[in-house]
Protein backbone atom coordinates (compact mmCIF):
# COMPACT_ATOMS: atom_id res chain seq x y z
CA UNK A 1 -1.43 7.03 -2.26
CA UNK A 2 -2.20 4.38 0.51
CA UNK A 3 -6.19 3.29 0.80
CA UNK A 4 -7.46 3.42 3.84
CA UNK A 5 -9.88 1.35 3.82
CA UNK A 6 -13.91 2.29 3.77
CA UNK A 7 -16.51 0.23 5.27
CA UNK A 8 -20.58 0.78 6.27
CA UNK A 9 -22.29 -1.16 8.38
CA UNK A 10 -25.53 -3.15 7.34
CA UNK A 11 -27.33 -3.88 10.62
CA UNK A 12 -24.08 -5.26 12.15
CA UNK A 13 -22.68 -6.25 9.64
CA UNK A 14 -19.28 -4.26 8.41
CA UNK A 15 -19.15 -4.35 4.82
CA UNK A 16 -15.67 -3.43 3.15
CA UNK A 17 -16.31 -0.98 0.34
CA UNK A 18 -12.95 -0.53 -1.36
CA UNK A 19 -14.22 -1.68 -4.56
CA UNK A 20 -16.56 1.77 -4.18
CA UNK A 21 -15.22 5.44 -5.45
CA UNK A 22 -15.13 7.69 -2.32
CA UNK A 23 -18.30 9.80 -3.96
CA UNK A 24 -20.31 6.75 -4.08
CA UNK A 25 -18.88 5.47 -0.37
CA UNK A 26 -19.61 8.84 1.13
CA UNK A 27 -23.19 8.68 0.23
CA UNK A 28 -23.86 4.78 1.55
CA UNK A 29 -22.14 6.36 4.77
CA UNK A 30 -24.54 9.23 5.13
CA UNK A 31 -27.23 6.88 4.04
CA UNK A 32 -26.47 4.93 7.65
CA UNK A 33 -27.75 7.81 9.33
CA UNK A 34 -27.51 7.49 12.63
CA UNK A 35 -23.89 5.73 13.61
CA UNK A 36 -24.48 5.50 17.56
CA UNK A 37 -23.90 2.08 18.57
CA UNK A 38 -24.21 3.88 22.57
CA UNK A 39 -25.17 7.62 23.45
CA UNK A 40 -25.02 7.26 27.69
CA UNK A 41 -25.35 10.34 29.48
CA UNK A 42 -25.16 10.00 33.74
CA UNK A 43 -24.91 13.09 35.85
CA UNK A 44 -24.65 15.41 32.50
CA UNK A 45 -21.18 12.98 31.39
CA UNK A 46 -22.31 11.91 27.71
CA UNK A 47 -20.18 8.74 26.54
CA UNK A 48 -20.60 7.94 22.56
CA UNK A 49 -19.63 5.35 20.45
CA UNK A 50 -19.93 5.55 17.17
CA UNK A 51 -19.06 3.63 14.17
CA UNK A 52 -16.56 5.64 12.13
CA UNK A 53 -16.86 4.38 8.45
CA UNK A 54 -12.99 4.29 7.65
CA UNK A 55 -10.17 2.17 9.15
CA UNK A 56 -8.38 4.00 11.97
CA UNK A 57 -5.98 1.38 12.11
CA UNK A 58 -4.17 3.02 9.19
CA UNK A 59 -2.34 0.06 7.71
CA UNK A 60 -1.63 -1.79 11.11
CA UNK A 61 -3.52 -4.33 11.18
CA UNK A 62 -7.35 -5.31 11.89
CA UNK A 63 -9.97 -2.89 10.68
CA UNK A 64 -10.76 -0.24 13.74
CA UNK A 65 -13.74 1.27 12.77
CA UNK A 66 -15.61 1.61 15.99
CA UNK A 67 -15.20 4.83 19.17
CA UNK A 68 -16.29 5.36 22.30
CA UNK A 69 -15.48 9.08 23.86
CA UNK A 70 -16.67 10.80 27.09
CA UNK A 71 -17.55 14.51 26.81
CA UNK A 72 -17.18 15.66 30.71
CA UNK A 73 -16.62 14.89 34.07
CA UNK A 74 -13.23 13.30 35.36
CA UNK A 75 -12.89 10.96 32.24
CA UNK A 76 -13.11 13.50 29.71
CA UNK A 77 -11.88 13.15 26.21
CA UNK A 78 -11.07 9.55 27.46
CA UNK A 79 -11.11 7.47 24.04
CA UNK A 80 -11.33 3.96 22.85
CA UNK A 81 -11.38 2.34 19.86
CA UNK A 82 -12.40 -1.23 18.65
CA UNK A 83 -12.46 -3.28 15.75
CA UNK A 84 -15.69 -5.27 15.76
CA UNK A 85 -19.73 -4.45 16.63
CA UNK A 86 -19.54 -6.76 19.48
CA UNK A 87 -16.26 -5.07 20.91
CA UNK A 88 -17.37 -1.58 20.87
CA UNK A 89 -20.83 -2.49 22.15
CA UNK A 90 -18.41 -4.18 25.20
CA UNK A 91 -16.05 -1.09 25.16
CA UNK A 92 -19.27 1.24 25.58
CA UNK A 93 -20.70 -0.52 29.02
CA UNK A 94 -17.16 -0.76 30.09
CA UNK A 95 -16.74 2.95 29.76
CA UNK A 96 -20.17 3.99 31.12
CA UNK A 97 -19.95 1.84 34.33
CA UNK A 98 -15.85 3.71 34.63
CA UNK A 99 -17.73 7.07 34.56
CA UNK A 100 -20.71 6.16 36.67
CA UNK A 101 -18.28 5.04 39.49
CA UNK A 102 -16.63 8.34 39.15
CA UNK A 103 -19.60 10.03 39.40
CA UNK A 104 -19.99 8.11 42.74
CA UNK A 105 -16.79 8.72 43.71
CA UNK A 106 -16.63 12.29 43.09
CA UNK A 107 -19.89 13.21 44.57
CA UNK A 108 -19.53 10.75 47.85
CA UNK A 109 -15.80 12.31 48.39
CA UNK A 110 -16.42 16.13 48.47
């Protein structure tokens, strides 16, 4: 069975927790509470990023254990993933000045 690789985050800090069982993983995860690194919401158009917990790199490299997703408008479901604090906090004002401008553009252009 392949390990995928758990982490948590202590301020920003990502700590690799491999050497954890899952059980005792899971709970440090929940323990994080709140994982938003960025909840943006313009003209109703939410864009989250979150710090995932486990490496969504799956074998391929550097850790990613960060998202950013828009819910609505013309981006939605648009996705990104990163694999340090810094990067995703980037990756989150990056994606909320995209949808902002096309908010603008959608609402000068009717």
């Amino acid at each position: 069975m392949s390990h995928m690789g758990h982490y948590i985050l202590r301020g920003r800090e990502i700590v690799n927790c491999d050497h954890m069982g899952l059980t005792e993983w899971a709970k440090a995860y929940e323990a994080l509470g709140d994982r938003h690194l960025g909840d943006t919401t313009i003209k109703g158009v939410r864009v989250s990023t979150v710090f995932l917990g486990f490496d969504h790199s799956f074998g391929g490299g550097q850790p990613v254990l960060f998202e950013t997703m828009v819910f609505g408008g013309k981006l939605d479901q648009q996705m990104k993933r990163y694999c340090t604090y810094d990067e995703a906090e980037r990756g989150h004002k990056r994606m909320v000045h995209r949808v902002s401008q096309s908010a603008v553009y959608r609402y000068r252009h009717r």
